[in-house]
N, C-alpha and C. Protein backbone atom coordinates (compact mmCIF):
# COMPACT_ATOMS: atom_id res chain seq x y z
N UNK A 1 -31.99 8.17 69.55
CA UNK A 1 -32.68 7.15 70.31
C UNK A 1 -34.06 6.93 69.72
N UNK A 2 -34.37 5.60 69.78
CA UNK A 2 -35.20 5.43 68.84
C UNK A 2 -36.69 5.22 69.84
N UNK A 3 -37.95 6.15 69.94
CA UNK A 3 -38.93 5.80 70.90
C UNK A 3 -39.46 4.37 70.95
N UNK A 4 -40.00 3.77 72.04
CA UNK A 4 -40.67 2.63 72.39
C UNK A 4 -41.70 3.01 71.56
N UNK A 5 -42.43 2.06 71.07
CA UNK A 5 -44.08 2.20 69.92
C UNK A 5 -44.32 0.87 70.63
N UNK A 6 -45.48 1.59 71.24
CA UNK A 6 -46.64 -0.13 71.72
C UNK A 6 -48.11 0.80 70.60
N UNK A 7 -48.65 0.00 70.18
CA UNK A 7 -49.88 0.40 69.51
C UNK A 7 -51.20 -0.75 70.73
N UNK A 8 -51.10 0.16 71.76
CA UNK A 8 -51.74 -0.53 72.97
C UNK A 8 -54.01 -0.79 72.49
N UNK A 9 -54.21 -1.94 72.83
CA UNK A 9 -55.59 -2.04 73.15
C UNK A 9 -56.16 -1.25 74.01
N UNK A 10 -57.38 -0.57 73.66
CA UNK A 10 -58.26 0.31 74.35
C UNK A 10 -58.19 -0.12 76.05
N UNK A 11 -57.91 -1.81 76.15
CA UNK A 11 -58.25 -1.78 77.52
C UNK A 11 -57.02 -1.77 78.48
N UNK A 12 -55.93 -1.52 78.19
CA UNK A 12 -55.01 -1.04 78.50
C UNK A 12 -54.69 0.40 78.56
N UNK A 13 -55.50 1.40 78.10
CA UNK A 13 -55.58 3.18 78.25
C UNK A 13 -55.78 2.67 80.26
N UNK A 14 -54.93 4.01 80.44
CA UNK A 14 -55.23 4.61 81.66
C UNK A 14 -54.40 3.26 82.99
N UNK A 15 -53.55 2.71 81.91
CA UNK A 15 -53.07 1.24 83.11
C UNK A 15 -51.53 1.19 83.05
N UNK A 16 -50.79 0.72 84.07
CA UNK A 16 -49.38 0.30 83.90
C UNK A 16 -49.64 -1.42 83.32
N UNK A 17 -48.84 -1.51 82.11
CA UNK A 17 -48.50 -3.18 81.65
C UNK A 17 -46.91 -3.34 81.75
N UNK A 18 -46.74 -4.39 81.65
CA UNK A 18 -45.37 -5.43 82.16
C UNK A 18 -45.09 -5.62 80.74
N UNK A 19 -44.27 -5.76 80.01
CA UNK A 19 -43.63 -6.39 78.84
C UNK A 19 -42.91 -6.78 78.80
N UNK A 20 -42.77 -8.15 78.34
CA UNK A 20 -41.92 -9.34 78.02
C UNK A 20 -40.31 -8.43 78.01
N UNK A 21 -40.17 -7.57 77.02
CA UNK A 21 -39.11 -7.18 77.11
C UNK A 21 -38.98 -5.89 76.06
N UNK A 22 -37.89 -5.36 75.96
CA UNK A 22 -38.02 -4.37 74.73
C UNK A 22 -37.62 -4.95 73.36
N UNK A 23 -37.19 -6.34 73.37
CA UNK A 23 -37.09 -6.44 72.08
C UNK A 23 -38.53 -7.05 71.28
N UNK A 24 -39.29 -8.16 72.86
CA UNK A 24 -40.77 -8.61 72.75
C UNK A 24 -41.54 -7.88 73.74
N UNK A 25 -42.62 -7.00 72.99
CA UNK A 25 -43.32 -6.05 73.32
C UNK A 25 -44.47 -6.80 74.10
N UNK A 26 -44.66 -8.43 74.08
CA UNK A 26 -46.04 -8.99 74.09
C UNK A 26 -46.43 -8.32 75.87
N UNK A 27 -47.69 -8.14 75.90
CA UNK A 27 -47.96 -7.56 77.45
C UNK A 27 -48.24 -9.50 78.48
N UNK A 28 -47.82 -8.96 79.57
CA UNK A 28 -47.47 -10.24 80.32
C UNK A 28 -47.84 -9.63 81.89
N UNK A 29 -48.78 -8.33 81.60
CA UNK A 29 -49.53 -8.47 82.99
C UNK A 29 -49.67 -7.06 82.60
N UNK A 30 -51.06 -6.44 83.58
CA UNK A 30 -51.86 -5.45 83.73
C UNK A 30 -52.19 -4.55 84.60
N UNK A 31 -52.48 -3.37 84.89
CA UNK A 31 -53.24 -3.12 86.32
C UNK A 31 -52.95 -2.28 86.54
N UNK A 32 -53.62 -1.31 87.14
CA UNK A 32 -53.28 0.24 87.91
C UNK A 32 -52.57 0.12 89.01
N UNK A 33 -51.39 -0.52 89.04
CA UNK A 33 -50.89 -0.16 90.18
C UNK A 33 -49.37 -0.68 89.55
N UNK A 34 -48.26 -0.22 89.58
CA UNK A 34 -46.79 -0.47 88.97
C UNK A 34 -46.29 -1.57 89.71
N UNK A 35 -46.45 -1.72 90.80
CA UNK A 35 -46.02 -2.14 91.82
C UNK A 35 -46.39 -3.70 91.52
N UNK A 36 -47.77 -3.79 91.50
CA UNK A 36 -48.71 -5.17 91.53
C UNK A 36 -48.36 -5.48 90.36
N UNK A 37 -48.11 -5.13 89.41
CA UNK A 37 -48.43 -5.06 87.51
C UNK A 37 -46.32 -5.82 87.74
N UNK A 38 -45.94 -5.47 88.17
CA UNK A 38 -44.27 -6.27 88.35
C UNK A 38 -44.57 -7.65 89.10
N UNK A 39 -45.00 -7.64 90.32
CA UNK A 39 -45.61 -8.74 91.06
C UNK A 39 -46.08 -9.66 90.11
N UNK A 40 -46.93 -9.15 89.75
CA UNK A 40 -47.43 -10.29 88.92
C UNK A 40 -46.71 -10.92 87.93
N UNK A 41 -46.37 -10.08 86.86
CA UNK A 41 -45.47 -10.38 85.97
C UNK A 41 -44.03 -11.30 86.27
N UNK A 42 -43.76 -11.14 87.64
CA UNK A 42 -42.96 -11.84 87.87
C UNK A 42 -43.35 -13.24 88.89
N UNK A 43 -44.37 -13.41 88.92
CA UNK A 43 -45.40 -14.52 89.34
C UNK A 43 -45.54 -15.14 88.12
N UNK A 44 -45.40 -14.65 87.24
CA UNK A 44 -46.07 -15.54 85.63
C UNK A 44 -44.02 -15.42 85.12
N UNK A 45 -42.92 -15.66 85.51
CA UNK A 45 -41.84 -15.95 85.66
C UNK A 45 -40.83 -15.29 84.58
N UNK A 46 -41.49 -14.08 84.72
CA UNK A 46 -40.74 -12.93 83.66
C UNK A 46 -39.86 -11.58 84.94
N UNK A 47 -38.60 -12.15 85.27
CA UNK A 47 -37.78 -11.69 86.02
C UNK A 47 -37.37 -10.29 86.09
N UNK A 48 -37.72 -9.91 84.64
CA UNK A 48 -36.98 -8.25 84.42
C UNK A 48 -38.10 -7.82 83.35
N UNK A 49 -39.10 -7.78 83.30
CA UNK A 49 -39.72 -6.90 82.63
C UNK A 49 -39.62 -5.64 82.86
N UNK A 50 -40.43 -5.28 81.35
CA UNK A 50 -40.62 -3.58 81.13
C UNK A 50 -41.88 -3.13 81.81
N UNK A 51 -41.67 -2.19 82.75
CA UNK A 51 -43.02 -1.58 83.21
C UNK A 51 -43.08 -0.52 82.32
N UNK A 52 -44.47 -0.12 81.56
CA UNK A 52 -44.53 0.98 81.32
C UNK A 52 -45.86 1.90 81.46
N UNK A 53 -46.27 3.00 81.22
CA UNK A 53 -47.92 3.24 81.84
C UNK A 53 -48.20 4.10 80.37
N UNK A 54 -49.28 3.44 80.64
CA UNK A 54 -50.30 3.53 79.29
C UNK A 54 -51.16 4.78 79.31
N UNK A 55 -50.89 5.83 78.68
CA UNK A 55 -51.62 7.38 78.69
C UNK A 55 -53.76 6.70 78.41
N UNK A 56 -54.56 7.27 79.36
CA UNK A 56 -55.85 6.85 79.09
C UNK A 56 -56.08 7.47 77.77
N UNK A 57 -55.78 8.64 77.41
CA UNK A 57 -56.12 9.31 76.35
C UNK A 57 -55.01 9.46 75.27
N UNK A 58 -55.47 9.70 73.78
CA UNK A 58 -53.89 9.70 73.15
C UNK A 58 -53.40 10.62 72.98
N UNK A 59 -51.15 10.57 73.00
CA UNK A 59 -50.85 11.59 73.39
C UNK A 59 -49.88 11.87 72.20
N UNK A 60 -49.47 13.12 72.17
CA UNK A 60 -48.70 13.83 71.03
C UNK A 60 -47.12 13.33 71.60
N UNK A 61 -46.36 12.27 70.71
CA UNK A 61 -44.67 11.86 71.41
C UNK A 61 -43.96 13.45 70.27
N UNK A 62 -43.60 13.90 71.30
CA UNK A 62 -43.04 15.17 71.23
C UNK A 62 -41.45 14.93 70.45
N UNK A 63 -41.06 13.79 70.65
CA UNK A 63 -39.56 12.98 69.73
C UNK A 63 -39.92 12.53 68.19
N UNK A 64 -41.11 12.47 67.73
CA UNK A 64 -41.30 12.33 66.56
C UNK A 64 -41.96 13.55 65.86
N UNK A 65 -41.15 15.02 66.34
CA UNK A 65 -41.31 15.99 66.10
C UNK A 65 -39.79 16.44 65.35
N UNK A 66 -38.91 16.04 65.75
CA UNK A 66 -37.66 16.74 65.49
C UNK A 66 -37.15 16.17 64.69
């Protein structure tokens, strides 16, 4: 399985973002809260996005170890 790679903007550390999708990574909404960060995203008419949460600090992916 191949890991998700977002190479995220500083102002996205420490936030859940919405993404277009897994094949388009583009971010399509923001925000500390998972919940609101879908809301929205699906207010701006993206039905099934990717939620995912953004580590504030950077982290060691333990799958590109093996």
């Amino acid at each position: 399985m191949q890991p998700l790679i977002i190479a995220p903007e500083a102002e996205y550390r420490g936030k859940y973002v919405a993404l277009q999708s897994f094949q388009n990574k583009s971010v399509v909404a923001s925000g500390f809260n998972a919940k609101s960060v879908l809301e929205e995203a699906k207010l701006r008419g993206f039905s099934a996005p990717v939620i995912v949460h953004i580590p504030a600090e950077k982290t060691l992916n333990l799958f590109n170890l093996f």
